[in-house]
Protein backbone atom coordinates (compact mmCIF):
# COMPACT_ATOMS: atom_id res chain seq x y z
CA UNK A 1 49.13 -6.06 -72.03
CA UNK A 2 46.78 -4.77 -69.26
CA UNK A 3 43.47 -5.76 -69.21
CA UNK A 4 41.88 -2.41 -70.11
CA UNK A 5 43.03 0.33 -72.86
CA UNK A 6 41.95 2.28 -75.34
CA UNK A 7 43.01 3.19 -79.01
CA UNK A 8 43.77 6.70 -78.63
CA UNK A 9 46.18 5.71 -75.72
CA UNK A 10 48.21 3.36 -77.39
CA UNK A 11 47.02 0.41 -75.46
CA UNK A 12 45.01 -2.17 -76.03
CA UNK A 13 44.21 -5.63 -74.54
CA UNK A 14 46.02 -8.57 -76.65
CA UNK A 15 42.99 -10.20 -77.92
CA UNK A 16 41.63 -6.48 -78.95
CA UNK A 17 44.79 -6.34 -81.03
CA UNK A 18 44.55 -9.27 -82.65
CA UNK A 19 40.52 -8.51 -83.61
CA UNK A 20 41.24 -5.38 -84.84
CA UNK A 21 44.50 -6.48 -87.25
CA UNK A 22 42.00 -9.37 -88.24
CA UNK A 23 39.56 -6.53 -89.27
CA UNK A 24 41.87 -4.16 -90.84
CA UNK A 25 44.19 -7.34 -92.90
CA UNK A 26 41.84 -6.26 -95.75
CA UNK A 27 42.92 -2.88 -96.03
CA UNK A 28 46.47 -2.95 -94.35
CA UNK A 29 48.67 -2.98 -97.58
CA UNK A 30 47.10 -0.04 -99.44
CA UNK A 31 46.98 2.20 -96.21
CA UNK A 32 50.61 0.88 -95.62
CA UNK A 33 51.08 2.32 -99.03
CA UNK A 34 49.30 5.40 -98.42
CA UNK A 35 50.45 6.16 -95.29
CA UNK A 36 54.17 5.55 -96.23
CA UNK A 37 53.74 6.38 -100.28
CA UNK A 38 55.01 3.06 -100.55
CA UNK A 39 57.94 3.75 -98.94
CA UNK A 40 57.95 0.69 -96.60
CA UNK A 41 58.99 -1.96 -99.34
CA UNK A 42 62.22 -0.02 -99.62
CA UNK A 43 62.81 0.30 -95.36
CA UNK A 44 61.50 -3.39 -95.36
CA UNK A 45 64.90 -4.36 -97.78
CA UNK A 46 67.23 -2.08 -95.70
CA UNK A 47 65.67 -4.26 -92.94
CA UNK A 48 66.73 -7.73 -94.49
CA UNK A 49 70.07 -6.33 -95.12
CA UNK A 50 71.03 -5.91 -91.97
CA UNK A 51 70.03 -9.15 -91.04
CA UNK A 52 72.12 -10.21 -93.19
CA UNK A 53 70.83 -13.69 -94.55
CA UNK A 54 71.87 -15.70 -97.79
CA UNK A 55 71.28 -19.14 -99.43
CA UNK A 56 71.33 -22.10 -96.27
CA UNK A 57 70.17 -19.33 -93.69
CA UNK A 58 66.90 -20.01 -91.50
CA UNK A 59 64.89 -16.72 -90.79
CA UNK A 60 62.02 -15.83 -88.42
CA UNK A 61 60.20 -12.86 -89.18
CA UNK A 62 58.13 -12.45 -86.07
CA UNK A 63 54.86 -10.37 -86.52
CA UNK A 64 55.14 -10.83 -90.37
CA UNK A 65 51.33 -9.42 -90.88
CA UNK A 66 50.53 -10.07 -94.80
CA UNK A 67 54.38 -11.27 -95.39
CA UNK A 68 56.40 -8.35 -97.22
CA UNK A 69 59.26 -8.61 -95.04
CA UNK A 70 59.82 -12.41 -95.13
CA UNK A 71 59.05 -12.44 -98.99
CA UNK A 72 61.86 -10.34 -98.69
CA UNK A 73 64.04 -12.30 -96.87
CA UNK A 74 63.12 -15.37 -98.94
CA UNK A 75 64.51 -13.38 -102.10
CA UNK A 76 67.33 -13.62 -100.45
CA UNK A 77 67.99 -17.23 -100.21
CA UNK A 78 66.95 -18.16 -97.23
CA UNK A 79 64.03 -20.40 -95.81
CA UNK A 80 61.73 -18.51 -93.65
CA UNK A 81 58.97 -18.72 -90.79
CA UNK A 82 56.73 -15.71 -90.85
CA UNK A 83 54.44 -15.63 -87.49
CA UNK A 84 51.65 -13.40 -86.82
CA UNK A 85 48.81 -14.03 -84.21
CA UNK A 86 46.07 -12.85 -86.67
CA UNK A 87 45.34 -15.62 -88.74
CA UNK A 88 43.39 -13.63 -91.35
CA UNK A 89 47.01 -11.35 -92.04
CA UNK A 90 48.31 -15.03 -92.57
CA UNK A 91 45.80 -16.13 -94.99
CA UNK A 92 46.49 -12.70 -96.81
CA UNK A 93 50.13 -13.46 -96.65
CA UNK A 94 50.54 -16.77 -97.96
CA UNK A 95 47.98 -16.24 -101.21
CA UNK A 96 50.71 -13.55 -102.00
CA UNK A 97 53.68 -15.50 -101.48
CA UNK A 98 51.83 -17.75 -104.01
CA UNK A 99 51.99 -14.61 -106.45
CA UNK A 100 55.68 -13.88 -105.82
CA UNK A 101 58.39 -16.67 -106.51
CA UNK A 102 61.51 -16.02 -105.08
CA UNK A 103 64.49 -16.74 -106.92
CA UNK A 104 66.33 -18.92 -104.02
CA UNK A 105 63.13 -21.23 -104.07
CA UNK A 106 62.36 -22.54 -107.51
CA UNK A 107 59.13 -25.05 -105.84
CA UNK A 108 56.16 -25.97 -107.76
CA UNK A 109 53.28 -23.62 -108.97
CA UNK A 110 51.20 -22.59 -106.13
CA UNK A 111 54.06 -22.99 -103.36
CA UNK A 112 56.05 -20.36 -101.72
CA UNK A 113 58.48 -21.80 -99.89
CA UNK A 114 57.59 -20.10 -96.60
CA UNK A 115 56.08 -21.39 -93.56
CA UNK A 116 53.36 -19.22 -92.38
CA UNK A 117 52.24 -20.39 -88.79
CA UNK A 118 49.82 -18.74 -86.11
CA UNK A 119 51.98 -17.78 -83.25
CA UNK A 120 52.50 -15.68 -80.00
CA UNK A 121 55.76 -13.57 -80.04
CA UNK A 122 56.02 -13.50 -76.55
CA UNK A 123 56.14 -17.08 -76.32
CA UNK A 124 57.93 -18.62 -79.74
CA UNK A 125 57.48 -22.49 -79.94
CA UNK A 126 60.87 -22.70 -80.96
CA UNK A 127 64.04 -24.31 -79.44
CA UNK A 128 66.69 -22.08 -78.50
CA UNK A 129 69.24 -20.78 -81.06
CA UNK A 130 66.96 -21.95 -83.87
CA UNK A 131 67.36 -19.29 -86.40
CA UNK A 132 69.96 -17.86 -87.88
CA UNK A 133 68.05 -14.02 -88.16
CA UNK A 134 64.66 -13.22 -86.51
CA UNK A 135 63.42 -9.68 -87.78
CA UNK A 136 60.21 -7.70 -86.58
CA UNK A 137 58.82 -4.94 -89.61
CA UNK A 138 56.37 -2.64 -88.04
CA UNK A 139 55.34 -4.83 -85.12
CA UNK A 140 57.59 -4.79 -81.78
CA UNK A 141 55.34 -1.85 -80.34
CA UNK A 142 52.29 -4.52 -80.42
CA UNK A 143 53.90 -6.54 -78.03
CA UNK A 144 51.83 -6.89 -75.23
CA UNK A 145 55.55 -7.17 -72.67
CA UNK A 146 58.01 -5.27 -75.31
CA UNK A 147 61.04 -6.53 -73.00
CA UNK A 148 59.82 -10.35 -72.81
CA UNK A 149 59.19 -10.04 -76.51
CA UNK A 150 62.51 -8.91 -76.78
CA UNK A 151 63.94 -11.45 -75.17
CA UNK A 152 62.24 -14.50 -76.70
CA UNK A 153 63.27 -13.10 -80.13
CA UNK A 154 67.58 -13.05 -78.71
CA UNK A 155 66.46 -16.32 -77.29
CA UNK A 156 65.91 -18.43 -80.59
CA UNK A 157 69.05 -16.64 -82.92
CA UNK A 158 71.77 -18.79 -82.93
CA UNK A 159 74.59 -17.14 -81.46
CA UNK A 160 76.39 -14.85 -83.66
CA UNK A 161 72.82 -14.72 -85.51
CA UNK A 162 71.04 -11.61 -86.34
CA UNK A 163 68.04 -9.52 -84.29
CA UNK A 164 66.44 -6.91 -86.95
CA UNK A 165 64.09 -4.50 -85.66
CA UNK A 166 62.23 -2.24 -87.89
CA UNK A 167 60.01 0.60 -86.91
CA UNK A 168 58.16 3.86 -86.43
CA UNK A 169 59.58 6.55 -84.35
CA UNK A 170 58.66 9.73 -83.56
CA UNK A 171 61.18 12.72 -84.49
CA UNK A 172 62.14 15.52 -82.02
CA UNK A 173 63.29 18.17 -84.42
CA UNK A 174 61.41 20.97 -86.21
CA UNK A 175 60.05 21.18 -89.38
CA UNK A 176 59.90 17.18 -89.77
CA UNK A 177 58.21 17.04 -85.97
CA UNK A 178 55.43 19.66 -86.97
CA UNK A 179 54.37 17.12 -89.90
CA UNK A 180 54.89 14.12 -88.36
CA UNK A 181 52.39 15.11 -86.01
CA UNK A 182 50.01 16.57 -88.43
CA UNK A 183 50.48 13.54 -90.43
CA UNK A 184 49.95 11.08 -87.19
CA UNK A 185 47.47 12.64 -85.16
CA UNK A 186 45.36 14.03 -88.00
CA UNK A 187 45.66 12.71 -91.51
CA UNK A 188 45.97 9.22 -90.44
CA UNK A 189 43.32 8.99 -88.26
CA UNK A 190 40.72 10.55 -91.30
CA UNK A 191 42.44 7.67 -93.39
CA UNK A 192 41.20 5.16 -90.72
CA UNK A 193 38.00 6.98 -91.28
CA UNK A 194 37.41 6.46 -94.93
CA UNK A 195 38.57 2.97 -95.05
CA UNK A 196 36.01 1.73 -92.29
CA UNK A 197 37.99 1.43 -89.19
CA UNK A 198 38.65 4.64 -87.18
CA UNK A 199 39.95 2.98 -84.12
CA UNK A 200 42.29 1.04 -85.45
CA UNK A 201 44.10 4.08 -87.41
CA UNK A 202 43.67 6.17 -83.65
CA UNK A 203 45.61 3.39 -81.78
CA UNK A 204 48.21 3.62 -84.47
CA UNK A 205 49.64 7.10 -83.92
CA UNK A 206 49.25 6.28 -80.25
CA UNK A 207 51.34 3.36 -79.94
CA UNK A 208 54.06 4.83 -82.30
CA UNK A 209 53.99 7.81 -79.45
CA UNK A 210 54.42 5.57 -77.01
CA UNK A 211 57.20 3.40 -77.97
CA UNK A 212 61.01 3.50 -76.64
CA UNK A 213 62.57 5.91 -78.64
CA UNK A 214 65.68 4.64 -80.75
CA UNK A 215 67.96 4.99 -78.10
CA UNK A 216 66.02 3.34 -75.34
CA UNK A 217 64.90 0.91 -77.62
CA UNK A 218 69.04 0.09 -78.28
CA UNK A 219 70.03 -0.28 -74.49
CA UNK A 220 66.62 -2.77 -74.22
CA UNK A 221 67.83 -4.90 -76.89
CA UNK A 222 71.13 -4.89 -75.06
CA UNK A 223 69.98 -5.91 -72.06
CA UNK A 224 67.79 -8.71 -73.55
CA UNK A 225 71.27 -10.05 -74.56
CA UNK A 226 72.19 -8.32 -78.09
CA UNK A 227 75.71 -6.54 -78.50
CA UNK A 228 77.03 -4.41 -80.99
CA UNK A 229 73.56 -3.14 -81.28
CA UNK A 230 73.60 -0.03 -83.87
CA UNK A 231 70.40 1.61 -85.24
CA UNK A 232 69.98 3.79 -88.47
CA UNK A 233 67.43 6.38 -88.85
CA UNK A 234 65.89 7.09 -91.82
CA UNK A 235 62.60 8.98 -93.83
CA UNK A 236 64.32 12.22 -91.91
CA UNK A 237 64.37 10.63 -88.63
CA UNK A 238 60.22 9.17 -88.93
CA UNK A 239 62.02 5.17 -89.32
CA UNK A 240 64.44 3.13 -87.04
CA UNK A 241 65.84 -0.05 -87.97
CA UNK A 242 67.86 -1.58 -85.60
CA UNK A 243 70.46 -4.19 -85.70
CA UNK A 244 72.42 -6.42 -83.53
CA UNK A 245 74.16 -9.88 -82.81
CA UNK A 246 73.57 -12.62 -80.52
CA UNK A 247 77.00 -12.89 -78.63
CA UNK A 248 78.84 -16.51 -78.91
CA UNK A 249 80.14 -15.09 -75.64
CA UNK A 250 78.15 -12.74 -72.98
CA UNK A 251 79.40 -9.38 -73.90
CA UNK A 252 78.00 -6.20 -74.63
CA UNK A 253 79.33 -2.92 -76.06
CA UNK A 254 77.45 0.21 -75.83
CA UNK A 255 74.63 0.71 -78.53
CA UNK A 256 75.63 3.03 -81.51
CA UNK A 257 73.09 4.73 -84.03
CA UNK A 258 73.65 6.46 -87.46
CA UNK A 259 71.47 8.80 -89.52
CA UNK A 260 70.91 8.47 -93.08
């Protein structure tokens, strides 16, 4: 990330980001809840569906924040590595992992049976082809280098493993535009406001802005190595997951996204 930025431009240096997710871990859920009227629990299990994980699967949820998304994945039956660089969204995420068994891991009282570890996404201390999924809920527009980010995460799925992408995007058509931009640039900044961190909830809108649309964001993951990378849109356009395979083979056919 460069060296200088600023909230309202969608920029910030790493170590800024990092400080400020530290400051905000102890709001993040409710305003994630506010923000998304707690809409992002059900996007965060369309997300594990298409990375398509069961009982014996190893998953890396990259970015994991306070741990929804690889609770989530653990319901499913597999083991999973949630990494975030803020360690204070870690400590936040295991204590509720302690709160939420998971069917696929019945371990003693006061264990999860996730790994939570400190870690940079743009430079994964894993081997290569180490996981069979590696998702990223609400976090690939943090990365400092999106395209090296994107890379590492192709770089340890095993191949025919699964890359899961979930995020904000900004829609192009009227009515749902008009709002979304109210709703970025306005409400969510006041939000920021009342719950004690105003820059934080101004770089938010900016780096959502500033982010490869769906499209774009499908031809990057191809070229980081994906194929048969599809996207689906959802929330009326506002919420892109997308989807795609680590080739046993180099390949690549053209990305393909749906609407729903």
């Amino acid at each position: 990330m460069p060296s200088g930025g600023a909230p309202a431009s969608g920029t910030l240096p790493e170590t800024q980001v990092r400080a400020m997710f530290d400051r905000i871990a102890s709001v993040y859920d409710r305003m994630n809840s506010v923000m998304t009227a707690g809409m992002h629990h059900r996007w965060r299990r369309r997300a594990a569906d298409l990375a398509r994980v069961g009982p014996g699967a190893r998953a890396l949820d990259v970015a994991t924040g306070t741990g929804d998304l690889a609770i989530e994945l653990s319901s499913r039956g597999a083991t999973v590595v949630g990494l975030d660089f803020s360690e204070r969204m870690l400590e936040l995420a295991r204590a509720k992992a302690q709160r939420i068994p998971t069917p696929a891991h019945p371990v003693e009282p006061g264990a999860s049976g996730i790994e939570f570890v400190q870690g940079n996404a743009l430079e994964l201390a894993y081997p290569d082809a180490s996981f069979d999924a590696v998702t990223v809920g609400f976090g690939a527009r943090n990365f400092a280098d999106l395209d090296r980010g994107l890379a590492e995460l192709v770089r340890v799925t095993r191949p025919g493993g699964r890359v899961v992408i979930l995020e904000i995007t900004t829609p192009q058509k009227p009515p749902l535009s008009w709002f979304f931009r109210f709703w970025f640039d306005r409400a969510v900044p006041a939000l920021g406001r009342l719950a004690g961190d105003p820059d934080a909830y101004s770089y938010l809108p900016s780096s959502v802005r500033r982010f490869p649309g769906p499209r774009e964001l499908a031809e990057r993951l191809t070229a980081a190595g994906l194929h048969d990378v599809r996207w689906v849109l959802t929330a009326g356009g506002i919420i892109a997951i997308h989807g795609g395979t680590r080739p046993k083979q180099p390949a690549g056919p053209a990305a393909q996204g749906t609407a729903s």
